[in-house]
N, C-alpha and C. Protein backbone atom coordinates (compact mmCIF):
# COMPACT_ATOMS: atom_id res chain seq x y z
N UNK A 1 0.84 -1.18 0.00
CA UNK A 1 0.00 0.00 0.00
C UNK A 1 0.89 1.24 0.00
N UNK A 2 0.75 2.25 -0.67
CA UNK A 2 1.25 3.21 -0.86
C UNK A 2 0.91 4.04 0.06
N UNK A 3 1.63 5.17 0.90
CA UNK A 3 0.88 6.38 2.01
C UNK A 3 0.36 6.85 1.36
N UNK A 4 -0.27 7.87 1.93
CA UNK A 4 -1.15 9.04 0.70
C UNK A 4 -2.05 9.57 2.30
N UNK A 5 -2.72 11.04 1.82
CA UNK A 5 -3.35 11.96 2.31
C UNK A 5 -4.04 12.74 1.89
N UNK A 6 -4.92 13.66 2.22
CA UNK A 6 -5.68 14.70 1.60
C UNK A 6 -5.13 15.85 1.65
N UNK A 7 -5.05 16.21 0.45
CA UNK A 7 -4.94 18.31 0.26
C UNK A 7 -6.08 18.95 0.09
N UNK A 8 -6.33 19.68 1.89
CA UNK A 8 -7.64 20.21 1.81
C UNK A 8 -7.58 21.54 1.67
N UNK A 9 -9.01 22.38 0.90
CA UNK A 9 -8.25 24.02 0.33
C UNK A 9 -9.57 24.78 0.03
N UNK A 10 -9.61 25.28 -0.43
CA UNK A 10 -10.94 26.26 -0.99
C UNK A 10 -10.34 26.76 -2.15
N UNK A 11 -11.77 27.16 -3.12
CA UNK A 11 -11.61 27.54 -4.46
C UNK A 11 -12.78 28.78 -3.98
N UNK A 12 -12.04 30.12 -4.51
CA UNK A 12 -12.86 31.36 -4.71
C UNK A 12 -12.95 31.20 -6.48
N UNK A 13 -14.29 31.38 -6.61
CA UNK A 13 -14.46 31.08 -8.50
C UNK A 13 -14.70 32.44 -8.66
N UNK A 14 -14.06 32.23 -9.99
CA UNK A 14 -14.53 33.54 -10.93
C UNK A 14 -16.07 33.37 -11.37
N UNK A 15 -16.45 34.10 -12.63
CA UNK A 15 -17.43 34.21 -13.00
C UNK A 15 -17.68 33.36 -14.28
N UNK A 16 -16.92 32.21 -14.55
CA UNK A 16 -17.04 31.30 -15.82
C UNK A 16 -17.41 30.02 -15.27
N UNK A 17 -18.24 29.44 -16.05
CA UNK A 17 -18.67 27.93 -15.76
C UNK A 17 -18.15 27.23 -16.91
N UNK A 18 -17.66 25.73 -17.17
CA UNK A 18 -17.95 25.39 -15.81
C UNK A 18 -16.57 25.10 -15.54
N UNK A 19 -16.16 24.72 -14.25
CA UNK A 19 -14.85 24.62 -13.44
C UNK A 19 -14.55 23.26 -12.79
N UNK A 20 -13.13 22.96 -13.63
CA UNK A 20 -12.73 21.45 -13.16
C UNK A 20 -11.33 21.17 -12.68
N UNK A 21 -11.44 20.70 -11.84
CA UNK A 21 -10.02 19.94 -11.04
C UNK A 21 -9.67 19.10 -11.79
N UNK A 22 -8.12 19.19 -11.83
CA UNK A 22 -6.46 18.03 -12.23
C UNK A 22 -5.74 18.20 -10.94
N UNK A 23 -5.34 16.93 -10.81
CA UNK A 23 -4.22 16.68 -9.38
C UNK A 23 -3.24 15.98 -10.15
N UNK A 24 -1.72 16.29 -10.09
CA UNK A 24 -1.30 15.31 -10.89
C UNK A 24 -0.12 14.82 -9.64
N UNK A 25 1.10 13.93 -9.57
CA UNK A 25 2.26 13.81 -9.14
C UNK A 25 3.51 14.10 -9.26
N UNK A 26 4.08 15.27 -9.33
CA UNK A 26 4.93 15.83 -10.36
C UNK A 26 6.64 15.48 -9.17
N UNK A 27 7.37 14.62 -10.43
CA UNK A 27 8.92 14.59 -10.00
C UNK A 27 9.74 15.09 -10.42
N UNK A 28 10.52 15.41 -9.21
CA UNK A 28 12.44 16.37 -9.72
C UNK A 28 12.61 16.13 -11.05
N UNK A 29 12.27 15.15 -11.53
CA UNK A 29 12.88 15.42 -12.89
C UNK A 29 11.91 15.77 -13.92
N UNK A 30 10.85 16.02 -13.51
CA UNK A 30 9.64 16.95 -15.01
C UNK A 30 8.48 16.28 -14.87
N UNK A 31 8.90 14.50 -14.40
CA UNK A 31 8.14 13.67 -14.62
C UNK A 31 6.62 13.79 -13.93
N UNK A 32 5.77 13.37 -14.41
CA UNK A 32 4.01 13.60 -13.46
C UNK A 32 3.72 12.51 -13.92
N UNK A 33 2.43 12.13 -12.79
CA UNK A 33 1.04 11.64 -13.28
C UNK A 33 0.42 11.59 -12.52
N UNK A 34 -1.04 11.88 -13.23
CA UNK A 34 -2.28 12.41 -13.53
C UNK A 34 -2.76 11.52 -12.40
N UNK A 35 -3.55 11.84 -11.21
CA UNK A 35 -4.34 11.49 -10.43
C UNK A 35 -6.03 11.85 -9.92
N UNK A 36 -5.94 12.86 -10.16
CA UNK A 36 -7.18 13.32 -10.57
C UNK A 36 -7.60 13.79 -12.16
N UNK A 37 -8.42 13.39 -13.09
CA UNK A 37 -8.89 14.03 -14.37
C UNK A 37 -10.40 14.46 -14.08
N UNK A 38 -10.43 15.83 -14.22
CA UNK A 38 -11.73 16.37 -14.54
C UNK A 38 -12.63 16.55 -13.56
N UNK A 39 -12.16 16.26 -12.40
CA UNK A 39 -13.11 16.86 -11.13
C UNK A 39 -14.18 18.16 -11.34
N UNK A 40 -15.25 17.72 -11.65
CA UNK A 40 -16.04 18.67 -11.71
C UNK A 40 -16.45 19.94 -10.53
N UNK A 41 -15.71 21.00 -10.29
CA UNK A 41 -16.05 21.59 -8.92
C UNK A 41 -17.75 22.21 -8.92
N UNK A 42 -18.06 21.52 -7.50
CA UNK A 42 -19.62 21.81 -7.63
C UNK A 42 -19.84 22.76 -6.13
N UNK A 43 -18.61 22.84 -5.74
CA UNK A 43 -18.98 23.51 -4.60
C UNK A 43 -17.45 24.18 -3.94
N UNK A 44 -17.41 25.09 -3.21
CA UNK A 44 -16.01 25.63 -2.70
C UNK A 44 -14.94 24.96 -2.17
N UNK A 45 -15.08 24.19 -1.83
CA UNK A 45 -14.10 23.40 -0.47
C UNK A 45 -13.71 22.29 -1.29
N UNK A 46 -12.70 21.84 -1.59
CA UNK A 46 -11.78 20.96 -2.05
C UNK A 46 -11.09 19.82 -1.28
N UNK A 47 -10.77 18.36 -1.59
CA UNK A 47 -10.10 17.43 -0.81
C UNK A 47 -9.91 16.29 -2.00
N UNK A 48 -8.61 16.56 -2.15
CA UNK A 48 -8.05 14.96 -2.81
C UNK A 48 -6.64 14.80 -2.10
N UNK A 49 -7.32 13.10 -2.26
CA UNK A 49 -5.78 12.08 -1.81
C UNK A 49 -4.80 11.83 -2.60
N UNK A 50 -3.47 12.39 -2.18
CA UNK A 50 -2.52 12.44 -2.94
C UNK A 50 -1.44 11.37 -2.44
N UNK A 51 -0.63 10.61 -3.09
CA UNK A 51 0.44 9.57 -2.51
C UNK A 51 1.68 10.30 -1.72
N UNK A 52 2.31 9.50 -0.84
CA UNK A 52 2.90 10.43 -0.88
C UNK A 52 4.35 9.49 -1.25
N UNK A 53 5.21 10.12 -2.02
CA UNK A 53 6.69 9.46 -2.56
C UNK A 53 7.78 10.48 -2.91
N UNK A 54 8.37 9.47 -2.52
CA UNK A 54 10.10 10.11 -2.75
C UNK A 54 9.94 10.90 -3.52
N UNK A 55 10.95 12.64 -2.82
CA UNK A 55 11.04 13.06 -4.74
C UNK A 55 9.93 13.43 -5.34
N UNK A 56 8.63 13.67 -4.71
CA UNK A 56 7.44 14.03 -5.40
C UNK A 56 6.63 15.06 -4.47
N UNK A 57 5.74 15.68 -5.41
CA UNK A 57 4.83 16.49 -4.22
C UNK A 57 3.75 16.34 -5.53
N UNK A 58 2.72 17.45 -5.04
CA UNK A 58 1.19 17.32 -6.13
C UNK A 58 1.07 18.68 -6.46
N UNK A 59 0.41 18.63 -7.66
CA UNK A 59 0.16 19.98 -8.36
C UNK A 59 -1.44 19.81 -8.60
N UNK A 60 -1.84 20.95 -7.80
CA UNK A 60 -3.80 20.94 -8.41
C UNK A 60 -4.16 22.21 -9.43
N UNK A 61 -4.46 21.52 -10.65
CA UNK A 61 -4.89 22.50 -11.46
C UNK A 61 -6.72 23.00 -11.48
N UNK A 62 -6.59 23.98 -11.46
CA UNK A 62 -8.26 24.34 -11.78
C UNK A 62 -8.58 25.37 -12.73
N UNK A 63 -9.32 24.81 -13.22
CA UNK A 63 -9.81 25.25 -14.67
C UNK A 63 -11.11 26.42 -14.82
N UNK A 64 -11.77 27.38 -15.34
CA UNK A 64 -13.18 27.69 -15.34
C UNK A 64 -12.68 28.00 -16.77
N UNK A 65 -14.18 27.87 -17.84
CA UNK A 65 -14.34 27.69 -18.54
C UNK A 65 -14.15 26.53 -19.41
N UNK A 66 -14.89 26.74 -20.54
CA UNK A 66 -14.10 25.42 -21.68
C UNK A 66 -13.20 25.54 -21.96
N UNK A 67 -12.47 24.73 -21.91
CA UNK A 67 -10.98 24.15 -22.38
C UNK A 67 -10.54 24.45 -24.07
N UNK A 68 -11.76 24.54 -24.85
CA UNK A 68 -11.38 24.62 -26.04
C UNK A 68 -11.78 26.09 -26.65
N UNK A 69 -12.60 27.20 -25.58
CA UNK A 69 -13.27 28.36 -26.30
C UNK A 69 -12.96 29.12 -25.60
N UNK A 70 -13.19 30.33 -25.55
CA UNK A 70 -12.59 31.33 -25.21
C UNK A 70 -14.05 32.18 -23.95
N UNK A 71 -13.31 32.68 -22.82
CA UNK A 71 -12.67 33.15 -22.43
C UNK A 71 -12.23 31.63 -21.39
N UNK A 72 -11.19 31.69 -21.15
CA UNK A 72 -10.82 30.54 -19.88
C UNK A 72 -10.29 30.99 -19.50
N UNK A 73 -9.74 30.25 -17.80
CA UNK A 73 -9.03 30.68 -17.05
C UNK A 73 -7.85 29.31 -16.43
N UNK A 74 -7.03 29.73 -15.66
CA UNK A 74 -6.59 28.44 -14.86
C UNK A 74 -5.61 28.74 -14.32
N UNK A 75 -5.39 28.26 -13.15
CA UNK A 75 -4.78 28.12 -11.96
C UNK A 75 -3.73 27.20 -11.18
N UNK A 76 -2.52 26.87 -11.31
CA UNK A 76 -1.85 25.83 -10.48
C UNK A 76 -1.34 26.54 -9.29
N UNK A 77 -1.72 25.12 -8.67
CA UNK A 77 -0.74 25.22 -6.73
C UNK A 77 0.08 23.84 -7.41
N UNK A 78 1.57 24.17 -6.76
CA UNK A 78 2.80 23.57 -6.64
C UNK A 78 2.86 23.06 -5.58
N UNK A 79 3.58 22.43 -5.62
CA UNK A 79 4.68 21.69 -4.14
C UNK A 79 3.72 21.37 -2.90
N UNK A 80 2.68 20.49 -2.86
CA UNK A 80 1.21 20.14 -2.19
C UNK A 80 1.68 19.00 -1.91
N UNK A 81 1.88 18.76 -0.36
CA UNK A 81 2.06 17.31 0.39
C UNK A 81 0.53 16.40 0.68
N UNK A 82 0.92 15.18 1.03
CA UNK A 82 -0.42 14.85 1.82
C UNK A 82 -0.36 15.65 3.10
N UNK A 83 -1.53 15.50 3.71
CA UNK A 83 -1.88 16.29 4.76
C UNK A 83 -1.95 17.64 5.07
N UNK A 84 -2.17 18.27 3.52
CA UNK A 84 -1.32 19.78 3.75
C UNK A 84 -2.86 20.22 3.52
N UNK A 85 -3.29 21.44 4.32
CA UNK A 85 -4.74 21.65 4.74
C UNK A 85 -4.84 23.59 4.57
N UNK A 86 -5.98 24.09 4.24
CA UNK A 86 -6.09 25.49 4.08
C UNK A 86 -5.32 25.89 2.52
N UNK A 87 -5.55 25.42 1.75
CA UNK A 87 -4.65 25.46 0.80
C UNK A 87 -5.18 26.39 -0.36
N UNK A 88 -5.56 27.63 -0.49
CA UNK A 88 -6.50 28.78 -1.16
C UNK A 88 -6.17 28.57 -2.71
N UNK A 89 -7.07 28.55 -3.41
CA UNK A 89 -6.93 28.84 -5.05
C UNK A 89 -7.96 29.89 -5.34
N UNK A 90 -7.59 30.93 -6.17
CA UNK A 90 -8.51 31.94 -6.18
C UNK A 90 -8.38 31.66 -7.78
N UNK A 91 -9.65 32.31 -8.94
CA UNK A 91 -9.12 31.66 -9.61
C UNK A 91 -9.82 33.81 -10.51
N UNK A 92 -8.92 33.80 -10.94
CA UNK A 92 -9.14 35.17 -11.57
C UNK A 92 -10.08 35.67 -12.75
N UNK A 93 -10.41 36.30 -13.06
CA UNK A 93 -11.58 36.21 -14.41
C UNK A 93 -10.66 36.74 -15.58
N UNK A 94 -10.76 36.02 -16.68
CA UNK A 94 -9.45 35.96 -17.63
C UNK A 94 -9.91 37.56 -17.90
N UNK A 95 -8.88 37.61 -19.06
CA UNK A 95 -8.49 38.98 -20.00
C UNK A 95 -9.50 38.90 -20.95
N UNK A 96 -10.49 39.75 -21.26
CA UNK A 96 -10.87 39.69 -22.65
C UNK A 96 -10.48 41.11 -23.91
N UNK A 97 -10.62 40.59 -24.54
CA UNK A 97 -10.16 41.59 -25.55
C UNK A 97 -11.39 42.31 -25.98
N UNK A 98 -10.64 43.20 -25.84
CA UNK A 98 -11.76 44.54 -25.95
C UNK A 98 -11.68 45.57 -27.34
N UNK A 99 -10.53 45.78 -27.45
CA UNK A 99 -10.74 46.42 -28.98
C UNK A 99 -9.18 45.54 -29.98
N UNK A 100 -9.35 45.40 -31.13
CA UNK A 100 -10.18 46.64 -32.08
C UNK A 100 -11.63 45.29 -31.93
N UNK A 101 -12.51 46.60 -32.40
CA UNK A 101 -14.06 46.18 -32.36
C UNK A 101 -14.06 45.93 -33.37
N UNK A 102 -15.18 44.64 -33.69
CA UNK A 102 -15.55 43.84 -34.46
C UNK A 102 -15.56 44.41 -36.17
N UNK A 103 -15.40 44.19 -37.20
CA UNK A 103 -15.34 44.53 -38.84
C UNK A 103 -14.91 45.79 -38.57
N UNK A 104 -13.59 46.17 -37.59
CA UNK A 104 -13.45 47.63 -38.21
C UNK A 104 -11.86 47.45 -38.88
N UNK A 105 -11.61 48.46 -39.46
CA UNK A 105 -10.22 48.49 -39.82
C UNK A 105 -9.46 49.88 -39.88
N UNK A 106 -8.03 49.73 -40.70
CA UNK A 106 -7.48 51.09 -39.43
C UNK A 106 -6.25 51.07 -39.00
């Protein structure tokens, strides 16, 4: 059996729906993997079990918006042990582009 623990945290959301959690395992040398895919956040307060190993810590990504359209946003926390608790992600309301306005030219 492997150790492992929870990284507990809160998510302040922006104003884009909808918003999804990635946890991955990321090592000294670049290396990850993916432990959480696609956590749908349905509510503020956050908790996933992360392993815990040599040489490794967890990265939680959170997402608002679609992944493939525009406007999105997203967010990583680094260096996340098991047991590591209060852990804030705020997640900002992207940039949109504002001019030049639509069919003009110039």
């Amino acid at each position: 059996m492997i150790a492992s623990g929870p990284v507990l945290g809160s998510i302040v959301r922006g104003k884009l729906i909808p918003a999804s959690s990635y946890v991955y395992v990321t090592f000294t040398s670049g290396a990850n993997i993916k432990v959480v895919d696609g956590y749908t956040n349905t509510v503020n307060n956050f908790s996933f079990t992360v392993p815990t190993l040599t040489g490794a810590t967890a990265t939680i990504c959170v997402q608002e918006g679609p992944i493939y359209d525009l406007p999105f946003a997203i967010v990583h926390k680094n260096d996340l042990v098991a047991n590591q608790a209060n852990v804030p992600i705020a997640i900002p309301d992207p940039a949109v582009l504002a001019l030049p306005l639509q069919n003009t030219t110039g």
